[in-house]
Protein backbone atom coordinates (compact mmCIF):
# COMPACT_ATOMS: atom_id res chain seq x y z
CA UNK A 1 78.68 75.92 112.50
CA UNK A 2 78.03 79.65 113.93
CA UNK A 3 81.29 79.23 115.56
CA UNK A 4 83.46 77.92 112.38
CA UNK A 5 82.09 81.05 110.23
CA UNK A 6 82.57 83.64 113.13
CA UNK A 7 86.55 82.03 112.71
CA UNK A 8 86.90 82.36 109.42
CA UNK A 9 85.92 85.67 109.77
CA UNK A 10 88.00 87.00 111.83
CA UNK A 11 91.09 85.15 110.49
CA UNK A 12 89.89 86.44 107.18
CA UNK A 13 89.70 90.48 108.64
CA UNK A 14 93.72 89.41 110.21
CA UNK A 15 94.25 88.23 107.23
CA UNK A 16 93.48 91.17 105.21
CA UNK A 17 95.10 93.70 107.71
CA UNK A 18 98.59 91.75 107.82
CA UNK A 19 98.52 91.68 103.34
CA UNK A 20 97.72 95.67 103.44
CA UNK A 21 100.21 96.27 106.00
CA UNK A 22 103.00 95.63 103.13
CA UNK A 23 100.81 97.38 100.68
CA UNK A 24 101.22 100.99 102.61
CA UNK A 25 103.03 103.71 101.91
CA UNK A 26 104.97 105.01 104.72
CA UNK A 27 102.95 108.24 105.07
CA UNK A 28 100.26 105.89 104.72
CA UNK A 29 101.29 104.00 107.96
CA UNK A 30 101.94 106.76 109.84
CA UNK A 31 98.76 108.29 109.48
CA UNK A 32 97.01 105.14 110.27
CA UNK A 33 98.78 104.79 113.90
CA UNK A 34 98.20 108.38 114.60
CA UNK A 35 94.26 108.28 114.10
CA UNK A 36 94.02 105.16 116.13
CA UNK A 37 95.39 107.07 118.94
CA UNK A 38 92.78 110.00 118.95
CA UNK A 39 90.71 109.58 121.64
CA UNK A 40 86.95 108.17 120.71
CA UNK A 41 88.15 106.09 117.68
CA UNK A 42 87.74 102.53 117.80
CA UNK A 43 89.56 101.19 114.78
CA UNK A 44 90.62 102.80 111.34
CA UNK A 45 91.78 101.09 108.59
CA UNK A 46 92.79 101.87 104.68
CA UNK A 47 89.89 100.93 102.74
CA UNK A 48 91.67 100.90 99.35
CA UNK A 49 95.59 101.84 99.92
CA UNK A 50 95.77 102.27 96.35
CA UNK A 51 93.13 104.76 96.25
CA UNK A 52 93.69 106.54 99.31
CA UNK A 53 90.58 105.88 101.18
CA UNK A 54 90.20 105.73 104.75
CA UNK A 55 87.96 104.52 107.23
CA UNK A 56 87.64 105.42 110.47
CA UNK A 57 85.23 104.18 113.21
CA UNK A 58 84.42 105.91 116.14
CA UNK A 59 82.48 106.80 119.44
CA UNK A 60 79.32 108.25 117.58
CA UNK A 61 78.72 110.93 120.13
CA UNK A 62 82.50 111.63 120.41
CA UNK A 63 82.77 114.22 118.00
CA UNK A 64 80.83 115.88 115.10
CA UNK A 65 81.95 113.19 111.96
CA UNK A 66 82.29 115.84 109.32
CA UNK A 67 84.49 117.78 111.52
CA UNK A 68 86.33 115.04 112.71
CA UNK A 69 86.90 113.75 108.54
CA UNK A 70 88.09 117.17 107.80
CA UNK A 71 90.74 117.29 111.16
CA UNK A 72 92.13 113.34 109.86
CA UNK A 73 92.55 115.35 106.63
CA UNK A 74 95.06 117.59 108.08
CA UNK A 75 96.95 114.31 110.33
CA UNK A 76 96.99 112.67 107.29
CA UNK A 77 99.43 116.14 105.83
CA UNK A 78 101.24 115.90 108.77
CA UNK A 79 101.79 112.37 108.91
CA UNK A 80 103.50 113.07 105.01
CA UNK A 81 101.01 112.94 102.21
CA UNK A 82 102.47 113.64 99.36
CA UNK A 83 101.50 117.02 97.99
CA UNK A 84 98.68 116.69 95.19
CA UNK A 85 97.60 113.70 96.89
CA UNK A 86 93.81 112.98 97.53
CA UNK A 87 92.48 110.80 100.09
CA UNK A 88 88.70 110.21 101.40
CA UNK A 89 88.43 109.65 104.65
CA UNK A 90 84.59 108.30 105.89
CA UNK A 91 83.84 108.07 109.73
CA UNK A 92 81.98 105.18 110.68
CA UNK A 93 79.73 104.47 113.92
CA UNK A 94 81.24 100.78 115.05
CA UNK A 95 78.41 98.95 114.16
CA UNK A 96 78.13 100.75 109.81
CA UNK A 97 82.11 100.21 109.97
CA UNK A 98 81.73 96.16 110.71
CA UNK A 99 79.15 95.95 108.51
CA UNK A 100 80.25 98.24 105.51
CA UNK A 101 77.41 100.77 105.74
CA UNK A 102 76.96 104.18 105.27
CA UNK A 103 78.95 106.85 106.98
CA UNK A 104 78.24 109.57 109.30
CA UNK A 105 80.88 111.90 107.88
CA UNK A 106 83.13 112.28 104.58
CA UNK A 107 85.92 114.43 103.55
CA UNK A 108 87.72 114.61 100.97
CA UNK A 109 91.59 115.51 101.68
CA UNK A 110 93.42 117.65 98.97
């Protein structure tokens, strides 16, 4: 039983990442591939496309997570955010990320 449900979940969190994939904005894309590449993140993903909020998970004694919100806030510009365009990004420790909890850092990106 364990093993059907832990399955389903991860075809369901494929799933999910393959549909948003198509939902993304170019920009949007970009900025995805080049936060996954920073050293100490684990994953990333776009919480909400539509709204512009990201999630990032990462090494939790990597760097400082408000910082490190604030400097994806400034890839996220030079990965081609539209100007006027607001995005929150929230930094995650892996184990809050998999389970949707709180956040060590925010930023909101202007």
């Amino acid at each position: 039983m364990k093993t059907g449900l832990m399955a389903a979940a991860i075809w369901l969190t494929l799933a999910a990442g393959v549909c948003q994939s198509a939902e993304l904005a170019d920009w949007q894309t970009r900025a995805l591939q080049q936060v996954k590449l920073k050293d100490g993140v684990v994953n990333a993903r776009w919480r909400s496309a539509a709204k512009n909020a990201l999630w990032v998970s990462m090494d939790a004694d990597r760097y400082h997570a408000d910082g490190f919100s604030r400097f994806v806030c400034d890839m996220l510009k030079d990965a081609g955010a539209p100007p006027g365009t607001t995005t929150s990004v929230s930094v995650f420790d892996p184990l809050s990320y998999s389970n949707s909890g709180w956040p060590m850092g925010t930023a909101e990106c202007h």
